[in-house]
N, C-alpha and C. Protein backbone atom coordinates (compact mmCIF):
# COMPACT_ATOMS: atom_id res chain seq x y z
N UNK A 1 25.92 31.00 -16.94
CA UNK A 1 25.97 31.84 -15.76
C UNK A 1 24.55 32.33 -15.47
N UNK A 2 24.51 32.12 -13.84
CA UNK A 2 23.00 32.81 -13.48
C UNK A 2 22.82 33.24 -12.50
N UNK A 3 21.80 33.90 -11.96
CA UNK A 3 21.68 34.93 -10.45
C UNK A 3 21.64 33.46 -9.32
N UNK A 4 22.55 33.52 -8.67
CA UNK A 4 22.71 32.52 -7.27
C UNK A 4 21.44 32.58 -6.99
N UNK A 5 21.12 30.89 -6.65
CA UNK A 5 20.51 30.01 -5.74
C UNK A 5 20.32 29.25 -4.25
N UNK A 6 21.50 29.04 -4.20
CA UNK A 6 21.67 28.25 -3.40
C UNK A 6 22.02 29.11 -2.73
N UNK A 7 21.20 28.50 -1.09
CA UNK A 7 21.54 29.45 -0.01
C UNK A 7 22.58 30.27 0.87
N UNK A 8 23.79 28.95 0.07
CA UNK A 8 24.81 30.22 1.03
C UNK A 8 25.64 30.54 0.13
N UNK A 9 25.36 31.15 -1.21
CA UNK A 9 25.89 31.95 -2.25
C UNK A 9 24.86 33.42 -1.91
N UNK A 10 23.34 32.64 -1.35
CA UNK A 10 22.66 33.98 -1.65
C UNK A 10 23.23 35.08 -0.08
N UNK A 11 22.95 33.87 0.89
CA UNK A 11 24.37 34.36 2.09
C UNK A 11 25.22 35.52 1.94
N UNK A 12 26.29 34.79 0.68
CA UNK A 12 27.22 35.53 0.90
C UNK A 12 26.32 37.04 -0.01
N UNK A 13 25.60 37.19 -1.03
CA UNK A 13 25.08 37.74 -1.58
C UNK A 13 24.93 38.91 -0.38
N UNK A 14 24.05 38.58 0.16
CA UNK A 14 23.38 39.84 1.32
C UNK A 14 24.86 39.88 1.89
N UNK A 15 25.56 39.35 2.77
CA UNK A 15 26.69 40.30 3.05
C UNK A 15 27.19 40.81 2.41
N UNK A 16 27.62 40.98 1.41
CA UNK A 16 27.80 41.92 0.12
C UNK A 16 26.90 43.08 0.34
N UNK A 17 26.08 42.91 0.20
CA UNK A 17 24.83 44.25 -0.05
C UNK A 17 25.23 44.99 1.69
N UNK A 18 24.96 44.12 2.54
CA UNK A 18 25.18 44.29 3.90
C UNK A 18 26.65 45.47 4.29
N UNK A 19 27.84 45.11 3.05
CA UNK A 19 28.57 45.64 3.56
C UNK A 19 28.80 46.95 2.19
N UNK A 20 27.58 47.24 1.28
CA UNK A 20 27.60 48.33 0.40
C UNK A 20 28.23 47.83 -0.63
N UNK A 21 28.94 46.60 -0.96
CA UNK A 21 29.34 45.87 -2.36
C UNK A 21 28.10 46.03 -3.19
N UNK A 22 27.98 46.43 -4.68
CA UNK A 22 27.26 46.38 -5.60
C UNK A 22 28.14 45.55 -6.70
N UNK A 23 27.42 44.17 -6.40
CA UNK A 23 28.18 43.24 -7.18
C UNK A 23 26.76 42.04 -7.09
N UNK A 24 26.78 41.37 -8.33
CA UNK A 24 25.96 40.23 -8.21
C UNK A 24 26.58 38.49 -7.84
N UNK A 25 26.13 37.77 -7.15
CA UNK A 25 26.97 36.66 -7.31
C UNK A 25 26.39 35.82 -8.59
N UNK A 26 26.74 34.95 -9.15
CA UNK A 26 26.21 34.13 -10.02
C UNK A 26 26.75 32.58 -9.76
N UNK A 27 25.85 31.58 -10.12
CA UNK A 27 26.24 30.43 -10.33
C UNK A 27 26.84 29.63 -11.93
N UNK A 28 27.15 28.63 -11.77
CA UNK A 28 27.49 28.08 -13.19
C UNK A 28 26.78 26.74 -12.68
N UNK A 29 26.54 26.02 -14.13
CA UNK A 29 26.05 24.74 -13.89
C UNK A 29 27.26 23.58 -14.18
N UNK A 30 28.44 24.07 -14.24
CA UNK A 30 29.71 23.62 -14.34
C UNK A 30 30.51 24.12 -12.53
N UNK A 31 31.09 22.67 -12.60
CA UNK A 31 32.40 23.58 -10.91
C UNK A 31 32.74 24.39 -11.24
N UNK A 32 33.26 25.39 -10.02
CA UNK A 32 34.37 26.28 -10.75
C UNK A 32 35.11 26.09 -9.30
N UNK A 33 35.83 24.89 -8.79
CA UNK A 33 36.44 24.98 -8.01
C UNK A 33 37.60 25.06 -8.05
N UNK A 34 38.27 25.29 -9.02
CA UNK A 34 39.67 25.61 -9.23
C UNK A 34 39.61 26.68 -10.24
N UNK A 35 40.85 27.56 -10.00
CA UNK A 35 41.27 28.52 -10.71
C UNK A 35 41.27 28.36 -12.18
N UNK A 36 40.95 27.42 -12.23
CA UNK A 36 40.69 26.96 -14.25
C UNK A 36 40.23 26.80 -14.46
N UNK A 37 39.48 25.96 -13.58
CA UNK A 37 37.63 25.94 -14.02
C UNK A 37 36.52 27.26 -14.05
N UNK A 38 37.06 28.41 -13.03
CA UNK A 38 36.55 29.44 -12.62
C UNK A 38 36.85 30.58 -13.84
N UNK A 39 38.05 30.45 -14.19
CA UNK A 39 38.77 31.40 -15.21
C UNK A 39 37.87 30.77 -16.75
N UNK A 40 37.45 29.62 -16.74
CA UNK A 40 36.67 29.12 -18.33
C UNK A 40 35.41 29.60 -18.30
N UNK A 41 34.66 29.31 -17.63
CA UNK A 41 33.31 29.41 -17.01
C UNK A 41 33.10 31.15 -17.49
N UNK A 42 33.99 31.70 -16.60
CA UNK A 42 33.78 33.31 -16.39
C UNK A 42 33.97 33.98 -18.27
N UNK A 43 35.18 33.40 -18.61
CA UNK A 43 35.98 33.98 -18.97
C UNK A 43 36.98 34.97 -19.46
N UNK A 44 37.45 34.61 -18.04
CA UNK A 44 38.80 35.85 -17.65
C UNK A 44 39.96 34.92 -17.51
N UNK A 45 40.91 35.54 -17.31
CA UNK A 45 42.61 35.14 -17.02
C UNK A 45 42.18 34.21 -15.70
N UNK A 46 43.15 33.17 -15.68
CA UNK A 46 43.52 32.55 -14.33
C UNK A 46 43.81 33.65 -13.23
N UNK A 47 44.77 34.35 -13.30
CA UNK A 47 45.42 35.46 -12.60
C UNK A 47 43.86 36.23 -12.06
N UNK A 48 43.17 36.65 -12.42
CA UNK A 48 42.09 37.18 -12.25
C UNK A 48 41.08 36.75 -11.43
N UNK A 49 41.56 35.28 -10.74
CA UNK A 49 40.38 34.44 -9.94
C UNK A 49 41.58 34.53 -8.56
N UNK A 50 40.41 34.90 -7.83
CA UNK A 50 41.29 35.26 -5.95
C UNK A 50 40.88 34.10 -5.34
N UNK A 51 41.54 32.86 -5.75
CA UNK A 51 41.62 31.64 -4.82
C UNK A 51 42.02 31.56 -3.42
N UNK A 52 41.27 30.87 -2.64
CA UNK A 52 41.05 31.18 -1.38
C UNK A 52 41.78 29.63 -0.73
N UNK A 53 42.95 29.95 -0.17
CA UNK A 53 44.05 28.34 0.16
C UNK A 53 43.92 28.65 1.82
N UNK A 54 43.35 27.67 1.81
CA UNK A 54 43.51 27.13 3.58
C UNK A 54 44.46 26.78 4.04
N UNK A 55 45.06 27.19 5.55
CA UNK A 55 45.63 26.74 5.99
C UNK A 55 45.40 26.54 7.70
N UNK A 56 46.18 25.89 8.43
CA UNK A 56 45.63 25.72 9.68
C UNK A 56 46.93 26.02 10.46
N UNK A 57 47.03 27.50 11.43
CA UNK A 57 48.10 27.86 12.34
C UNK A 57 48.49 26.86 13.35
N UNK A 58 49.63 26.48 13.44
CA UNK A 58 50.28 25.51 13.79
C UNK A 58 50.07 25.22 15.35
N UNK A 59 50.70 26.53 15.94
CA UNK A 59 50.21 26.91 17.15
C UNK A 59 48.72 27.54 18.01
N UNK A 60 48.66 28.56 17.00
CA UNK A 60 46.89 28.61 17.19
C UNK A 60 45.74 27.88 17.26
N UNK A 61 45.90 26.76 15.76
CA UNK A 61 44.56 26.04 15.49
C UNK A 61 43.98 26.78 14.38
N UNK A 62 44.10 28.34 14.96
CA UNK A 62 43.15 28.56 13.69
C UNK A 62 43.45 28.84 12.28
N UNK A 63 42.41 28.91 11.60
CA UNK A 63 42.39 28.91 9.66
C UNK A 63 42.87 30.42 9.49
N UNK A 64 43.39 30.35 8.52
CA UNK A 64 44.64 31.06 7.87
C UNK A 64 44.01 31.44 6.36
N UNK A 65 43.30 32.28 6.33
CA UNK A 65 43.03 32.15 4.58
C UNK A 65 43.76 32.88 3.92
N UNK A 66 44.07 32.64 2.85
CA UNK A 66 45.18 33.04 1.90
C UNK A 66 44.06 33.87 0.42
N UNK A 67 43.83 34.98 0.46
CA UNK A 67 43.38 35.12 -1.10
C UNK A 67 44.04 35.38 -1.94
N UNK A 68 44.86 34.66 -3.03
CA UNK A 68 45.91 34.81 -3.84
C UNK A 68 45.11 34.75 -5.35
N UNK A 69 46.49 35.30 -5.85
CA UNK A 69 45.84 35.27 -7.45
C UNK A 69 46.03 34.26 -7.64
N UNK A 70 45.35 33.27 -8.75
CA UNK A 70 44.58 32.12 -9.56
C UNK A 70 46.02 31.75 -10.21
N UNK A 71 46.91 32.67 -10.34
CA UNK A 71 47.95 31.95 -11.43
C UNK A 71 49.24 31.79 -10.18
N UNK A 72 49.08 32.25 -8.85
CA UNK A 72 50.14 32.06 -7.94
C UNK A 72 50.03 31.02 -7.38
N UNK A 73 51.15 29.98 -7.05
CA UNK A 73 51.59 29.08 -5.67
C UNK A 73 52.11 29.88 -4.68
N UNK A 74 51.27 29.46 -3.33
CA UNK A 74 51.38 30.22 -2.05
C UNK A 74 52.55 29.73 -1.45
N UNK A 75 53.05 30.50 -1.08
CA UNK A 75 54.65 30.58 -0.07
C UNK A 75 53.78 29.96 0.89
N UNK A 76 53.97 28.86 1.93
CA UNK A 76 53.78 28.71 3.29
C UNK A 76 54.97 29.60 3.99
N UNK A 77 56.11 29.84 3.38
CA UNK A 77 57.16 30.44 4.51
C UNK A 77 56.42 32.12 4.28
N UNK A 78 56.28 32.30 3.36
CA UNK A 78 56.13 33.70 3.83
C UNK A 78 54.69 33.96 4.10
N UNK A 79 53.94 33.33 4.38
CA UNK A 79 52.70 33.23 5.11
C UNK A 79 52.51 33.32 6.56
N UNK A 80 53.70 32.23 6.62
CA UNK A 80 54.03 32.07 7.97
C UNK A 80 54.28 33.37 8.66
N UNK A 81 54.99 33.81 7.94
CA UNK A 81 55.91 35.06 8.10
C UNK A 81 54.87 36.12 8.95
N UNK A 82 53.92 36.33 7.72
CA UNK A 82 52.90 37.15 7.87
C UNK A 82 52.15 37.13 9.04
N UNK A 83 51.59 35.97 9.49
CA UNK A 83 50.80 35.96 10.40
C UNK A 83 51.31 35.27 11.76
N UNK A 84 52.54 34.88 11.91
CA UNK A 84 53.65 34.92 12.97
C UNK A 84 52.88 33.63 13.70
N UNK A 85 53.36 32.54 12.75
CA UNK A 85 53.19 31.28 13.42
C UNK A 85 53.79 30.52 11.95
N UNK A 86 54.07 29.11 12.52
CA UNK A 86 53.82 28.23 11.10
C UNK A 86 53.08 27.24 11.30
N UNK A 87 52.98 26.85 9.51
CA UNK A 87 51.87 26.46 9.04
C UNK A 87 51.39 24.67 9.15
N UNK A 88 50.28 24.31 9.13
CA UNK A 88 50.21 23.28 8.98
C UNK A 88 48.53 23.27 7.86
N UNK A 89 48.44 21.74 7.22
CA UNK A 89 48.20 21.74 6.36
C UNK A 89 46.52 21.68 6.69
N UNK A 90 45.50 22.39 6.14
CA UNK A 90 44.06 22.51 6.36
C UNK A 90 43.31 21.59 5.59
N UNK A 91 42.46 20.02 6.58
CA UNK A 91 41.91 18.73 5.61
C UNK A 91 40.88 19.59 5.23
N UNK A 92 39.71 19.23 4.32
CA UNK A 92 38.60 19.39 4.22
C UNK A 92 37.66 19.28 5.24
N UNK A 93 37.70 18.66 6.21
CA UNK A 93 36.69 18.96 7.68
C UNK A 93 36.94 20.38 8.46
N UNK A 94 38.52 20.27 8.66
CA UNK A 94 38.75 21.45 9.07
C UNK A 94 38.13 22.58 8.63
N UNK A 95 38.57 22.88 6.89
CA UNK A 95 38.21 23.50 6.36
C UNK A 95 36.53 24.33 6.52
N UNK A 96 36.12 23.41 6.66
CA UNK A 96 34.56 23.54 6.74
C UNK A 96 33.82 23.93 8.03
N UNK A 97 34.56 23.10 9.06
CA UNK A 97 34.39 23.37 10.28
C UNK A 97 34.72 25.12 10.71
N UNK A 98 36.10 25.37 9.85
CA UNK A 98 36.85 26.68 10.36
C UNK A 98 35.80 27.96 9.49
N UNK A 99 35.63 27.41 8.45
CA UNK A 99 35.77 28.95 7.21
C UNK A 99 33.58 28.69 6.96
N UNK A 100 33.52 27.46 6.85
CA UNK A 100 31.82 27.34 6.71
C UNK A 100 31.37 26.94 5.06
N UNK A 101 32.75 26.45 4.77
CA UNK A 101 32.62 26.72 3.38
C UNK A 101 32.86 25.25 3.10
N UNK A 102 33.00 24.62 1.61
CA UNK A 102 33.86 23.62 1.58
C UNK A 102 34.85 23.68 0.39
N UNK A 103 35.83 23.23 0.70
CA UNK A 103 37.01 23.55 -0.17
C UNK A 103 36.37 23.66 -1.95
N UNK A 104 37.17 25.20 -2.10
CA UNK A 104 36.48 25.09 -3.77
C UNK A 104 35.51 26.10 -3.85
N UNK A 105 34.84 26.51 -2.49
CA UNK A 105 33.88 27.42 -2.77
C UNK A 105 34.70 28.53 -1.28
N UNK A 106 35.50 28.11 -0.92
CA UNK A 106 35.65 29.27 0.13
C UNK A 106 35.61 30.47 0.13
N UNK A 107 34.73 31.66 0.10
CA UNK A 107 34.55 32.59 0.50
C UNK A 107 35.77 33.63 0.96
N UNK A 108 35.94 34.96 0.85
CA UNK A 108 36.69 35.66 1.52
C UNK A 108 35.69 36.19 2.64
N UNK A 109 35.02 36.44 2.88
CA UNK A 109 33.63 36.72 3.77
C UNK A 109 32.87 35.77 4.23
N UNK A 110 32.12 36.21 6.06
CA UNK A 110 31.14 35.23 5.96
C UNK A 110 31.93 33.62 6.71
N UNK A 111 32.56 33.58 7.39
CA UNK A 111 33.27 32.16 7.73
C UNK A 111 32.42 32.37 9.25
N UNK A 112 33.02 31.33 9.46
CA UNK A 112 31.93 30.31 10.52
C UNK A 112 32.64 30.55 11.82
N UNK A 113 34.05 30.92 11.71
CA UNK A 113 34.98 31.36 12.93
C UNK A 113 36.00 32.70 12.74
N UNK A 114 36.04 32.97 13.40
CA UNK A 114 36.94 34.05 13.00
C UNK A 114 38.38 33.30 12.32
N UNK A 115 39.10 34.00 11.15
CA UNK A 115 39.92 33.02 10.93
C UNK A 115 41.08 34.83 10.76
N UNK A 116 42.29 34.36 10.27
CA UNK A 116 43.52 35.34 10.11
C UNK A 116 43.25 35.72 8.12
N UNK A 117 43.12 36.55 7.78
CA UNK A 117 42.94 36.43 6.36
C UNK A 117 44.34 37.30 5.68
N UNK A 118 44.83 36.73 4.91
CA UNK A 118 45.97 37.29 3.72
C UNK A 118 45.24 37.69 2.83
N UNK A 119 46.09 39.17 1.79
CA UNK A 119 45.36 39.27 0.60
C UNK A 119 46.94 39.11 -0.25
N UNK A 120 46.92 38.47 -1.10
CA UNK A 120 48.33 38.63 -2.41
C UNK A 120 48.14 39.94 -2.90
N UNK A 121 49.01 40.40 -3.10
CA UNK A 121 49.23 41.80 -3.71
C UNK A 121 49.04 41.69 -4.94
N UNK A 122 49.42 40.68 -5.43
CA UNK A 122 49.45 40.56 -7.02
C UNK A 122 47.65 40.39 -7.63
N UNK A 123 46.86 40.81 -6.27
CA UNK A 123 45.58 40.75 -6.91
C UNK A 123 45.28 42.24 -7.44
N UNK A 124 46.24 42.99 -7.17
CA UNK A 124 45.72 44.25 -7.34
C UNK A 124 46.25 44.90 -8.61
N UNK A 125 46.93 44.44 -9.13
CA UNK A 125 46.87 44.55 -10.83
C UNK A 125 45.63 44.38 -11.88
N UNK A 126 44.67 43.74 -11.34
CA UNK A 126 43.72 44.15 -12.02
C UNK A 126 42.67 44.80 -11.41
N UNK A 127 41.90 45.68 -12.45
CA UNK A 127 40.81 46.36 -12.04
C UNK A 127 39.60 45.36 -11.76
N UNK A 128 39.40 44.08 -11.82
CA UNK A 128 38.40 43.27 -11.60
C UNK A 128 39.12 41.63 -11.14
N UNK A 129 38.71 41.27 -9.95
CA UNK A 129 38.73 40.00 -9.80
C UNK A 129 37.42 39.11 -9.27
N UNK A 130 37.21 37.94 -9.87
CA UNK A 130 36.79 36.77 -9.32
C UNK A 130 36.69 36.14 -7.70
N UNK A 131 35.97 36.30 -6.84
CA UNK A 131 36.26 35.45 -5.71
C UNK A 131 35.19 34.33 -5.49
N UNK A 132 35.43 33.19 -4.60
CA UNK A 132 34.24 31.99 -4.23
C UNK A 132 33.02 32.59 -3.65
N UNK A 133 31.90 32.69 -3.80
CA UNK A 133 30.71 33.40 -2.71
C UNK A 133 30.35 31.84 -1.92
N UNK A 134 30.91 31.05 -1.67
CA UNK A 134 30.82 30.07 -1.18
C UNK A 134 30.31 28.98 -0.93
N UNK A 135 30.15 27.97 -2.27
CA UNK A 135 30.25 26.70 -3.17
C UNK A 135 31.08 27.02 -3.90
N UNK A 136 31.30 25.45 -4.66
CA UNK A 136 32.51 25.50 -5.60
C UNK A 136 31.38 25.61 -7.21
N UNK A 137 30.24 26.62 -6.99
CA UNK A 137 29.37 26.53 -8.53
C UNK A 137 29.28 28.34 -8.53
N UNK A 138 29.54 28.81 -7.34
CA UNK A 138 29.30 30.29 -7.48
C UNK A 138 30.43 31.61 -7.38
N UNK A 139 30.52 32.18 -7.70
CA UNK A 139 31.52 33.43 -7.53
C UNK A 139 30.83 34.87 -7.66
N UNK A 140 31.96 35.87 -7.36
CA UNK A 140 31.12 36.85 -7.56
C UNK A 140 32.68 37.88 -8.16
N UNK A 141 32.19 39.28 -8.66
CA UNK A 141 33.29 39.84 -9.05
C UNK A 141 33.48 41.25 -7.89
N UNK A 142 35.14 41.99 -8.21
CA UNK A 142 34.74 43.43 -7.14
C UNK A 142 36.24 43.43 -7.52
N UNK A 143 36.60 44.77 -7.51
CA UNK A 143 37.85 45.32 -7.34
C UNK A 143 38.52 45.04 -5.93
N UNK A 144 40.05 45.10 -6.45
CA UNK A 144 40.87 44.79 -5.19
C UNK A 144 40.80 45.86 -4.28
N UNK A 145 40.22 46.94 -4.22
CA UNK A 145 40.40 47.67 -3.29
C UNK A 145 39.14 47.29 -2.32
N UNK A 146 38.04 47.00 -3.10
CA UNK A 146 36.72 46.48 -2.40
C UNK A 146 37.33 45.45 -1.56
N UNK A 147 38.02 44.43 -2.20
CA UNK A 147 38.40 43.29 -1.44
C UNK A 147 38.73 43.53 0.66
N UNK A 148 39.77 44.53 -0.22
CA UNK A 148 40.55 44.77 1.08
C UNK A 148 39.92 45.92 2.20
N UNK A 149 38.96 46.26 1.26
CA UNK A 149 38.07 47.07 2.05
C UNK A 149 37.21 46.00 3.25
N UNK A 150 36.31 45.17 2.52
CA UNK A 150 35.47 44.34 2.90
C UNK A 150 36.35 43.42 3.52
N UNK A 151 37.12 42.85 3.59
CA UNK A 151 37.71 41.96 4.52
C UNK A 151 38.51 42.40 5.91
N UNK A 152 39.00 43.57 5.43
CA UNK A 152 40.13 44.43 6.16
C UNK A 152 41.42 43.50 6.67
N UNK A 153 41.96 42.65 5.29
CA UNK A 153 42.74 42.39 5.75
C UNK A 153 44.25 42.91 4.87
N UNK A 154 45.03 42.67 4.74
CA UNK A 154 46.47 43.68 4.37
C UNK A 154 47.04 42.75 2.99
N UNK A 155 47.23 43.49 2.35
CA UNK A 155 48.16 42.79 1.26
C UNK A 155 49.56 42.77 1.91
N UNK A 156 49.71 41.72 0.86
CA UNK A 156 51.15 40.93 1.15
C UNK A 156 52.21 40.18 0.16
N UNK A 157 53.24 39.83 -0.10
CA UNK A 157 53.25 38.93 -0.96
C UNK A 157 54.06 37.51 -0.51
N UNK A 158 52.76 36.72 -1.05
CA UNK A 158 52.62 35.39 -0.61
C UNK A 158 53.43 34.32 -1.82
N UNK A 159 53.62 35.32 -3.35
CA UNK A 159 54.09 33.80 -3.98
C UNK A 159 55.16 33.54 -3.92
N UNK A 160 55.04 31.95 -4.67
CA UNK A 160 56.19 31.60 -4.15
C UNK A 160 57.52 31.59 -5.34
């Protein structure tokens, strides 16, 4: 683990600072694009990494981000629910095109379009989680209340 490099980890870095987060991002010289790779690397619980699942509103178009805990499968129905459309499935262009990210490193902050953001409730059992600062080599840490501070978006529960 080391102080982020790459430019749009350091990105997300300053919006962090930008929005009063006192948190560092770091890189690994290992992926951490999945919740298991992220949870080894760090090492913390799966549950503890706020994986960021794309999706693309059916009717809208637009990206749907989901920040769920690392050890949950996301409900599409009750996603749907949430943000009052249903779902369809987000490729990797999309992805990138919508959020600025590419799958693996998506960001809760910082996307390229305005998108609808979910938070899982079940992130808020711990006093510290994991999120993407956006590559699949960097993350950064912050309490769930920071989360939902900095995103302003609503917990929910998404698993399934």
């Amino acid at each position: 683990m080391r102080p982020a490099q790459h430019p749009t980890a350091l990105r997300t870095a300053q919006l962090l600072r930008d929005a009063g987060i006192r948190t560092q991002v770091v890189e690994f010289e290992q992926p951490t694009r999945t919740s298991a790779e992220a949870a080894a690397a760090i090492g913390c619980s799966v549950a503890e990494i706020a994986k960021s699942v794309v999706f693309r509103g059916k009717d809208s178009g637009q990206a749907i981000v989901v920040v769920a805990s690392g050890d949950n499968r996301v409900s599409e129905a009750k996603v749907a629910g949430w943000v009052g459309e249903p779902l369809a499935r987000a490729d990797a262009d999309f992805v990138r095109a919508a959020t600025g990210y590419a799958i693996g490193g998506v960001a809760p902050i910082g996307h390229a379009q305005p998108v609808k953001l979910v938070l899982d409730e079940d992130l808020r059992r711990f006093e510290t989680v994991w999120a993407a600062a956006g590559t699949p080599f960097s993350v950064f840490p912050l309490g769930p209340e920071q989360l939902r501070s900095l995103t302003g978006a609503r917990w929910a529960d998404v698993r399934q």
